[in-house]
PDB file of N, CA and C in Angstrom:
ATOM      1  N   UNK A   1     -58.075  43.359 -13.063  1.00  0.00           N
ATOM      2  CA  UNK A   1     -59.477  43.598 -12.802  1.00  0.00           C
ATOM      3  C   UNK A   1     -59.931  44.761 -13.666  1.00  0.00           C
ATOM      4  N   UNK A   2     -61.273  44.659 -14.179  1.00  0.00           N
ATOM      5  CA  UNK A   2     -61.440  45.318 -14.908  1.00  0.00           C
ATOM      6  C   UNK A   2     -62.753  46.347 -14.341  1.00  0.00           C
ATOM      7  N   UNK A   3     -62.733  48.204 -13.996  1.00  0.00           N
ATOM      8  CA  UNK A   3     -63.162  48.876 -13.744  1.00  0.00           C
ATOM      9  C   UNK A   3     -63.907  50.159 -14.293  1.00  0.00           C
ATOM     10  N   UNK A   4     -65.102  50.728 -14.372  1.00  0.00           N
ATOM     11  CA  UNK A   4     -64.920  51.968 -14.923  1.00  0.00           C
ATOM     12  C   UNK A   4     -65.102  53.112 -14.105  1.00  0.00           C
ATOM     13  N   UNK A   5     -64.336  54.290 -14.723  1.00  0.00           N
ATOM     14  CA  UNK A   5     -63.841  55.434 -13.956  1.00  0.00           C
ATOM     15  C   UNK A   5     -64.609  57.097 -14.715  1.00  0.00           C
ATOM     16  N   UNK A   6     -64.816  57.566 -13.859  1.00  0.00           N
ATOM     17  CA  UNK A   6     -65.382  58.719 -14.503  1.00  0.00           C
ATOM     18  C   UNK A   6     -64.615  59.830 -14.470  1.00  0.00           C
ATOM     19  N   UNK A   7     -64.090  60.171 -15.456  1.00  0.00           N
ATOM     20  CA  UNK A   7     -62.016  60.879 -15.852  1.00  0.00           C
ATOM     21  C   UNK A   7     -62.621  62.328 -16.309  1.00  0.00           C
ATOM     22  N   UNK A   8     -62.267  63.382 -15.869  1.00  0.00           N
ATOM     23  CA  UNK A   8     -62.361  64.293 -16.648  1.00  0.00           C
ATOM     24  C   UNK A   8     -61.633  64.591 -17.912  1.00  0.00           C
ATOM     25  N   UNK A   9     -62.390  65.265 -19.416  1.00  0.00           N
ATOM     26  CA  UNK A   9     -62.370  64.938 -20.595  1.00  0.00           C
ATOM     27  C   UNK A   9     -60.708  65.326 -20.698  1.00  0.00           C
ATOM     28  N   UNK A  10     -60.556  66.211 -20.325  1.00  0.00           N
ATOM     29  CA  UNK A  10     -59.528  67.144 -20.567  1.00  0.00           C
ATOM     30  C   UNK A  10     -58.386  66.239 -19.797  1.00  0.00           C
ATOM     31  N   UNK A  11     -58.125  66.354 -18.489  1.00  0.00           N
ATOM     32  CA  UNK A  11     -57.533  65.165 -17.674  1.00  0.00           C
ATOM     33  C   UNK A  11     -57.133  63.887 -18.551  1.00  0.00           C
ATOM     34  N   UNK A  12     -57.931  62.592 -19.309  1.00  0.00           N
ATOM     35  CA  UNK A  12     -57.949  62.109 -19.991  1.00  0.00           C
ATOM     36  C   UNK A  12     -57.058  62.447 -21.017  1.00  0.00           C
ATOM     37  N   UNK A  13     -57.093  63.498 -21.768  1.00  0.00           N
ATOM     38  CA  UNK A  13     -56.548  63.493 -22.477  1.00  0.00           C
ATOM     39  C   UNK A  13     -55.306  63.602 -22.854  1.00  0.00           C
ATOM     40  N   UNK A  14     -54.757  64.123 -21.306  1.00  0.00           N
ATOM     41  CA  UNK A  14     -53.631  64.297 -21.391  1.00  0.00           C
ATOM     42  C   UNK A  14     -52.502  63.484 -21.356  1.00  0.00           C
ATOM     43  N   UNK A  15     -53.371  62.660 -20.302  1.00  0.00           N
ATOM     44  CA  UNK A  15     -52.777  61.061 -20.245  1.00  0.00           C
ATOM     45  C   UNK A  15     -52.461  60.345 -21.378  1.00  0.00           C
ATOM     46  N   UNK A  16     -53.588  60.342 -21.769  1.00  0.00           N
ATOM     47  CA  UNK A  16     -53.346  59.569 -23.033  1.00  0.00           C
ATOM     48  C   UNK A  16     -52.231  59.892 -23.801  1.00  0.00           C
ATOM     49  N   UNK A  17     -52.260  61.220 -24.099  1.00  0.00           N
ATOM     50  CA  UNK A  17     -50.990  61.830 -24.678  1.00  0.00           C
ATOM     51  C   UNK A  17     -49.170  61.439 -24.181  1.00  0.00           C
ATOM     52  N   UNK A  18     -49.288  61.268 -22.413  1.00  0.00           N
ATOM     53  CA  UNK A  18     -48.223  61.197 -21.908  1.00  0.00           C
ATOM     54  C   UNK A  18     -47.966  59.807 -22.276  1.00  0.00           C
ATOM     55  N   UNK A  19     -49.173  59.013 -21.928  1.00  0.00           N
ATOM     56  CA  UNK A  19     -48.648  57.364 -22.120  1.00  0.00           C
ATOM     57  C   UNK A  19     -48.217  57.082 -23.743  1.00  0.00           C
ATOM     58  N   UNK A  20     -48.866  57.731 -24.583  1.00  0.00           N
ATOM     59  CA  UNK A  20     -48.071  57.069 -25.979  1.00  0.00           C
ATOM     60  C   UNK A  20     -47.137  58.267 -25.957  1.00  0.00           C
ATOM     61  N   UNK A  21     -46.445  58.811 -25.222  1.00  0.00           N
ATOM     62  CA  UNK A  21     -45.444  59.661 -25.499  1.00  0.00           C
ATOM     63  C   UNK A  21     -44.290  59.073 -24.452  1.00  0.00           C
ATOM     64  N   UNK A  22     -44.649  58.329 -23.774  1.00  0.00           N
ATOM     65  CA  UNK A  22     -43.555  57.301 -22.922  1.00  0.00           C
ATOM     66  C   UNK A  22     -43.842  55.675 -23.730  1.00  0.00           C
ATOM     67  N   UNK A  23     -44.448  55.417 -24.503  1.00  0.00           N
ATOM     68  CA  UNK A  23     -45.082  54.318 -25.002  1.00  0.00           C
ATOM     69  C   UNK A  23     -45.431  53.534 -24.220  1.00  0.00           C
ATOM     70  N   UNK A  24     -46.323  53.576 -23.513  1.00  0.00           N
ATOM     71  CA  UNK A  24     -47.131  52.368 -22.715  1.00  0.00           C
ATOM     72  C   UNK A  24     -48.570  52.900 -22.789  1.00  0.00           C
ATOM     73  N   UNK A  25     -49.481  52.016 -21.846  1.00  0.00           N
ATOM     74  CA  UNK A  25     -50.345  52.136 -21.869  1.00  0.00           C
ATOM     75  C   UNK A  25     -51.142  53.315 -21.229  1.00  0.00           C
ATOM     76  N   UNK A  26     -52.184  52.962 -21.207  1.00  0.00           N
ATOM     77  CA  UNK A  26     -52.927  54.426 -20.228  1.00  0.00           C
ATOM     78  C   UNK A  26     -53.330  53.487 -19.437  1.00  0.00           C
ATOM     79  N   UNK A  27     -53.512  52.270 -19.108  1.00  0.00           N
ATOM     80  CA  UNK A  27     -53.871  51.567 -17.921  1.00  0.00           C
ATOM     81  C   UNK A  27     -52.390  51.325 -17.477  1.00  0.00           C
ATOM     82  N   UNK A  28     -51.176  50.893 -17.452  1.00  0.00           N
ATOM     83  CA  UNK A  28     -49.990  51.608 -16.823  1.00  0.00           C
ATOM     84  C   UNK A  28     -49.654  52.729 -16.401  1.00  0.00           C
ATOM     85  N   UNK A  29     -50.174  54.198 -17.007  1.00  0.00           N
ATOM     86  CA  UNK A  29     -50.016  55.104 -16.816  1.00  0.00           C
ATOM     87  C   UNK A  29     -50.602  55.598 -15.621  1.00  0.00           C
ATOM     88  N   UNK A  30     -51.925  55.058 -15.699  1.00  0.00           N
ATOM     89  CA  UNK A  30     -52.731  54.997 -14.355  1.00  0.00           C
ATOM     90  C   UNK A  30     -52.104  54.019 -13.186  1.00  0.00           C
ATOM     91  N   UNK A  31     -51.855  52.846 -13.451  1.00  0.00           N
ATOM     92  CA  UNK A  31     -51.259  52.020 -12.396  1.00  0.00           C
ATOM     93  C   UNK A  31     -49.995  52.626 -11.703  1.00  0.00           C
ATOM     94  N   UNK A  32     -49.206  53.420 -12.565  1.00  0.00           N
ATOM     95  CA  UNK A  32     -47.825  53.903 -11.365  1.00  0.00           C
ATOM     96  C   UNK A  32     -48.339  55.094 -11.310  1.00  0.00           C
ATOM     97  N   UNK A  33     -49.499  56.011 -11.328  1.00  0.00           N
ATOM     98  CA  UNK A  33     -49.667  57.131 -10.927  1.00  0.00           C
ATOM     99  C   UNK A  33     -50.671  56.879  -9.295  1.00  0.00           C
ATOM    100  N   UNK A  34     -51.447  55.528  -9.236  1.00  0.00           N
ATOM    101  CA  UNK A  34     -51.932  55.246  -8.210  1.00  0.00           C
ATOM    102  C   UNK A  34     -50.512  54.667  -7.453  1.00  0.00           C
ATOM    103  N   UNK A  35     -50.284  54.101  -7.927  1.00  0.00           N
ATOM    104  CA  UNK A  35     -48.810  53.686  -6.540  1.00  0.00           C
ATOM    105  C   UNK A  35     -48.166  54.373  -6.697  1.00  0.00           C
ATOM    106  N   UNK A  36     -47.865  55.660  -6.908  1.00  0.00           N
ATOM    107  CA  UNK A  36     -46.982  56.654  -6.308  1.00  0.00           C
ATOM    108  C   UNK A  36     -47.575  57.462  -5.268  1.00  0.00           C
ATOM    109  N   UNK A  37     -49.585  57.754  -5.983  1.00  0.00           N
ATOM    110  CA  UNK A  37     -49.589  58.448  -4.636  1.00  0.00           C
ATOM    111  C   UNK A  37     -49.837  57.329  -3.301  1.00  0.00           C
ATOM    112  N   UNK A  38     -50.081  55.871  -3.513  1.00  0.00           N
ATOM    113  CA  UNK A  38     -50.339  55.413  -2.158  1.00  0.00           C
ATOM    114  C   UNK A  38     -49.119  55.205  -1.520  1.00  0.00           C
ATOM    115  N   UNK A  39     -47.755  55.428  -2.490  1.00  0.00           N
ATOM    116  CA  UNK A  39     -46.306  55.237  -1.534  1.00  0.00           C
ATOM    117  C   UNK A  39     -46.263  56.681  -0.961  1.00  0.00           C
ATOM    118  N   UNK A  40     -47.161  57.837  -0.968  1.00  0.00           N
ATOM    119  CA  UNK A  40     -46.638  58.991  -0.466  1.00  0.00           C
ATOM    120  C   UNK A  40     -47.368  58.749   0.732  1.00  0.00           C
ATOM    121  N   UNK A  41     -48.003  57.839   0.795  1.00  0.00           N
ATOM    122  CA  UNK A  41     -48.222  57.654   2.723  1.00  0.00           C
ATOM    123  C   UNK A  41     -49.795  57.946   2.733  1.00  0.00           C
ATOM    124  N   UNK A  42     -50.617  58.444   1.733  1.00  0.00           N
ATOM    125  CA  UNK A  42     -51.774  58.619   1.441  1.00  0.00           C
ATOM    126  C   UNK A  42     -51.957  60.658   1.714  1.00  0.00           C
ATOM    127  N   UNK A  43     -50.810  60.997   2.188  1.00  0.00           N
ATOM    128  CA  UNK A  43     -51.347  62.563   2.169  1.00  0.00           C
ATOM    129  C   UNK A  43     -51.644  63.208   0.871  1.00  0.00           C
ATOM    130  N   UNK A  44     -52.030  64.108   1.059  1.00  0.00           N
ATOM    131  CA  UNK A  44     -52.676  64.447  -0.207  1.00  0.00           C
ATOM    132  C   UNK A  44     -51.358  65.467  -0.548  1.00  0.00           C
ATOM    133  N   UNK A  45     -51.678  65.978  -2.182  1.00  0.00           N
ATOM    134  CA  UNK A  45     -50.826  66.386  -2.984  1.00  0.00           C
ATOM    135  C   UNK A  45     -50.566  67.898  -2.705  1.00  0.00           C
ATOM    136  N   UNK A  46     -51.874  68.453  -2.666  1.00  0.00           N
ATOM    137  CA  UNK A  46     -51.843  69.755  -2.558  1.00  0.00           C
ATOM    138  C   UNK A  46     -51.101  70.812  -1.806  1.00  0.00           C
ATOM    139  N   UNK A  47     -51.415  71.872  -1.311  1.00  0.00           N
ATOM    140  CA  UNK A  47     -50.372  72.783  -0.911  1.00  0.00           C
ATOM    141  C   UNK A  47     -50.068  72.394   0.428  1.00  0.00           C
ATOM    142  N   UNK A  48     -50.809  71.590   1.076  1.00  0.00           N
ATOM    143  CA  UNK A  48     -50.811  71.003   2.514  1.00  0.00           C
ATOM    144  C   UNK A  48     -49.740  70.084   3.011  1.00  0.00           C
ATOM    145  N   UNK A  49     -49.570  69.412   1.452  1.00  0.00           N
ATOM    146  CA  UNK A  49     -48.208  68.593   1.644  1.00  0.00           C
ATOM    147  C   UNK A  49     -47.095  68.700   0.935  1.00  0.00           C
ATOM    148  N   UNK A  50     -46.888  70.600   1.309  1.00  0.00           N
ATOM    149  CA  UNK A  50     -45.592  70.920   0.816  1.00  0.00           C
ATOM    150  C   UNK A  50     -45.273  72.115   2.152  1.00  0.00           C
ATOM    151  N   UNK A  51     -44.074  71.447   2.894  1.00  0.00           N
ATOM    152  CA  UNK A  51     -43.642  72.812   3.001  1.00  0.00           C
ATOM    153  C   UNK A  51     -42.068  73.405   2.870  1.00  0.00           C
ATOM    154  N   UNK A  52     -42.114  74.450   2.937  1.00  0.00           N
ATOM    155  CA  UNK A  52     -41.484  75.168   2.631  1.00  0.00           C
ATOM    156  C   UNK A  52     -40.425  75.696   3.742  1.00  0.00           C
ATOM    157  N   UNK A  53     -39.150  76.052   3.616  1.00  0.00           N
ATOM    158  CA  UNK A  53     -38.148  76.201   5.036  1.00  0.00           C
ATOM    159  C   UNK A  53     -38.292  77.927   4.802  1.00  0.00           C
ATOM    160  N   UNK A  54     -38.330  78.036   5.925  1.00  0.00           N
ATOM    161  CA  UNK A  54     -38.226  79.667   6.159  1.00  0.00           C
ATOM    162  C   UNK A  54     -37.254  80.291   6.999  1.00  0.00           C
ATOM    163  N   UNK A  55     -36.783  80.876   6.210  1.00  0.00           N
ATOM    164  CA  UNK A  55     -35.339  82.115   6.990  1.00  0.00           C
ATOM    165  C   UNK A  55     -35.892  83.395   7.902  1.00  0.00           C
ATOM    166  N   UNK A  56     -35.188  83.246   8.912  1.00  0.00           N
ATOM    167  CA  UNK A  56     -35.415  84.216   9.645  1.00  0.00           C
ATOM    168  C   UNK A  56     -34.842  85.676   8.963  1.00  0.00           C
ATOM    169  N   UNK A  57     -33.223  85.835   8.478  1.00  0.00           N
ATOM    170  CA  UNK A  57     -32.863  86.555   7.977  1.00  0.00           C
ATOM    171  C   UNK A  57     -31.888  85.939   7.576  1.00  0.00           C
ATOM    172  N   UNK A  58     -30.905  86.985   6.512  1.00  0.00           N
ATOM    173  CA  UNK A  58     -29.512  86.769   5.970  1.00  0.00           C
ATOM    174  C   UNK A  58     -30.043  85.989   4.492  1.00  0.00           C
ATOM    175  N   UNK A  59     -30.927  85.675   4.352  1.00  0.00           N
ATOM    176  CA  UNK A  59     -31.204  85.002   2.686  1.00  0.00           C
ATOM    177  C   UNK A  59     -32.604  86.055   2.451  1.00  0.00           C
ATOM    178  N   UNK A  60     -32.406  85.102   1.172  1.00  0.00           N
ATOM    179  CA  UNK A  60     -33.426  85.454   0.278  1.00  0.00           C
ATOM    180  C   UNK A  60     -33.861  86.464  -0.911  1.00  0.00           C
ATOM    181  N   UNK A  61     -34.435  86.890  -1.770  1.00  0.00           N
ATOM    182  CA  UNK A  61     -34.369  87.898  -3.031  1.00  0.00           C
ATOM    183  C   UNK A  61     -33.425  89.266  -2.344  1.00  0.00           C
ATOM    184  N   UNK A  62     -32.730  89.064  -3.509  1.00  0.00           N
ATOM    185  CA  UNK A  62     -32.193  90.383  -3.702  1.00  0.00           C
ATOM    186  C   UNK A  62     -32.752  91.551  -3.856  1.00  0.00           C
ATOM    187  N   UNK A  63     -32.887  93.042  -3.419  1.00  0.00           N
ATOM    188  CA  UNK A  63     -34.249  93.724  -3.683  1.00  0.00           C
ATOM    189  C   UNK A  63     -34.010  93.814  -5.182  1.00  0.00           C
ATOM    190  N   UNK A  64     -35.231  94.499  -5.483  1.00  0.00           N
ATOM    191  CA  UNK A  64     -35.743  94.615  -6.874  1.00  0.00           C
ATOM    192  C   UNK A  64     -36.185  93.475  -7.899  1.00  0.00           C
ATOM    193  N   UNK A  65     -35.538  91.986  -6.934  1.00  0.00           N
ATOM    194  CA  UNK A  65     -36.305  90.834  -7.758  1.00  0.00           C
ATOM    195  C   UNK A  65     -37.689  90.466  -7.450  1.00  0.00           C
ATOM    196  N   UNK A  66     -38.380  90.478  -8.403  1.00  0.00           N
ATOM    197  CA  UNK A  66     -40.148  90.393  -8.085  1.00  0.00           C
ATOM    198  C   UNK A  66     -40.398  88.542  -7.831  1.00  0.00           C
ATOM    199  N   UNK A  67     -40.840  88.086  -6.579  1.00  0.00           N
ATOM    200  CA  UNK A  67     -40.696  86.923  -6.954  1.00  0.00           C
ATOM    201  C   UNK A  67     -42.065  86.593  -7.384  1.00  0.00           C
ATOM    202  N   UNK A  68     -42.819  87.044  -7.872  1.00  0.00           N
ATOM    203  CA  UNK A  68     -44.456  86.790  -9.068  1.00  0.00           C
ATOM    204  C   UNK A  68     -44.428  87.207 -10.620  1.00  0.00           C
ATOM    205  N   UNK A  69     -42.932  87.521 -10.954  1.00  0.00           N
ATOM    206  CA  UNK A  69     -42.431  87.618 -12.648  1.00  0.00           C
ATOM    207  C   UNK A  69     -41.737  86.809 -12.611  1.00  0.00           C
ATOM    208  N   UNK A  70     -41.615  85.680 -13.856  1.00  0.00           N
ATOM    209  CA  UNK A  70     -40.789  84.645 -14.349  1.00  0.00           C
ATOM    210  C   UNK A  70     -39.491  85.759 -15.015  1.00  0.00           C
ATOM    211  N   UNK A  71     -39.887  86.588 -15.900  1.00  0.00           N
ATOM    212  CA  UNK A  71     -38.896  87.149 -15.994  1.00  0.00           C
ATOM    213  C   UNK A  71     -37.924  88.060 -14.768  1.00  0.00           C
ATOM    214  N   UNK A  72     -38.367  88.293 -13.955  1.00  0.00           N
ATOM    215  CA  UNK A  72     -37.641  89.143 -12.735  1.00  0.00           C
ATOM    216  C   UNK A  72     -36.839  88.001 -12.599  1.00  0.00           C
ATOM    217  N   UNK A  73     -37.298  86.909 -11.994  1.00  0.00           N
ATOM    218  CA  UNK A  73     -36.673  86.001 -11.758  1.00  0.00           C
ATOM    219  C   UNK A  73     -35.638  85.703 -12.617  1.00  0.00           C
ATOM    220  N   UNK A  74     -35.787  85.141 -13.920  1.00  0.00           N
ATOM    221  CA  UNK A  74     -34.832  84.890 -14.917  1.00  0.00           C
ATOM    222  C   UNK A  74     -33.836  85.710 -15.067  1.00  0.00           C
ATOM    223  N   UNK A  75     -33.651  86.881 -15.039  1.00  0.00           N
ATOM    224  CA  UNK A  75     -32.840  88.201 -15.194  1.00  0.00           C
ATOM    225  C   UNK A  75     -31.975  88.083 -13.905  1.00  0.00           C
ATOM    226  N   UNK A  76     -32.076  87.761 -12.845  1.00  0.00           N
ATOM    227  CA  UNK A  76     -31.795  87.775 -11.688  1.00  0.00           C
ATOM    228  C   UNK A  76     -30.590  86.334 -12.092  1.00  0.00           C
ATOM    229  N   UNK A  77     -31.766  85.559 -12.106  1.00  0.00           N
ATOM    230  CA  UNK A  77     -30.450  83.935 -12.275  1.00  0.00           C
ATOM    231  C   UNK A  77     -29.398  83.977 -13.278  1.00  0.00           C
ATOM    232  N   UNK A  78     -29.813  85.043 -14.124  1.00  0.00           N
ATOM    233  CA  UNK A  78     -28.652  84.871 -15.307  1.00  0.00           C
ATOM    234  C   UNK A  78     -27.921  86.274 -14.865  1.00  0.00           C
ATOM    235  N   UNK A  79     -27.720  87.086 -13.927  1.00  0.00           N
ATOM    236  CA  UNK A  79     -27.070  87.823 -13.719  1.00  0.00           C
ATOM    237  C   UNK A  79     -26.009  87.502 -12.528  1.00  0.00           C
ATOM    238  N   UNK A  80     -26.105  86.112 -12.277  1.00  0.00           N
ATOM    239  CA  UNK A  80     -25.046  85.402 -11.379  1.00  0.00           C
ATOM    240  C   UNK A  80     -24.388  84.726 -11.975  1.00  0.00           C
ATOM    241  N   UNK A  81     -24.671  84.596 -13.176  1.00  0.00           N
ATOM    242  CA  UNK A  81     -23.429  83.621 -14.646  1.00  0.00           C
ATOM    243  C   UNK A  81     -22.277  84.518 -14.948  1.00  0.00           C
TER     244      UNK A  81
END
């Protein structure tokens, strides 16, 4: 069936980019990006349908690791190698 959609420019474009960078189409690209989200049960993507497990104690950053620097972080993971 044939539809039109009003895509943001930028959005668009990226697609486009991903689908000839997997080589298919951008109407495939769109088709398993709609049936993935209607196999997620229809909840939405956002921060609502993520959560997260939380420790009471005994885990978690080591002090002095910042967890809002990629590098704190990085320095940290490669100092357990």
């Amino acid at each position: 069936m044939k539809t039109t959609l009003n895509i943001d420019d930028e959005l668009l474009a990226q697609a486009k980019a991903r689908a000839a960078l997997e080589r298919k189409s951008l109407t495939r690209l769109i088709e398993e990006g709609l049936s993935l989200r209607l196999r997620s049960g229809g909840r939405p993507l956002g921060k609502s349908a993520r959560t997260l497990p939380v420790f009471a104690r005994g885990t978690g950053l080591r002090p002095g690791v910042d967890p809002t620097s990629n590098q704190s972080m990085l320095d940290a993971a490669d100092a357990d190698a």
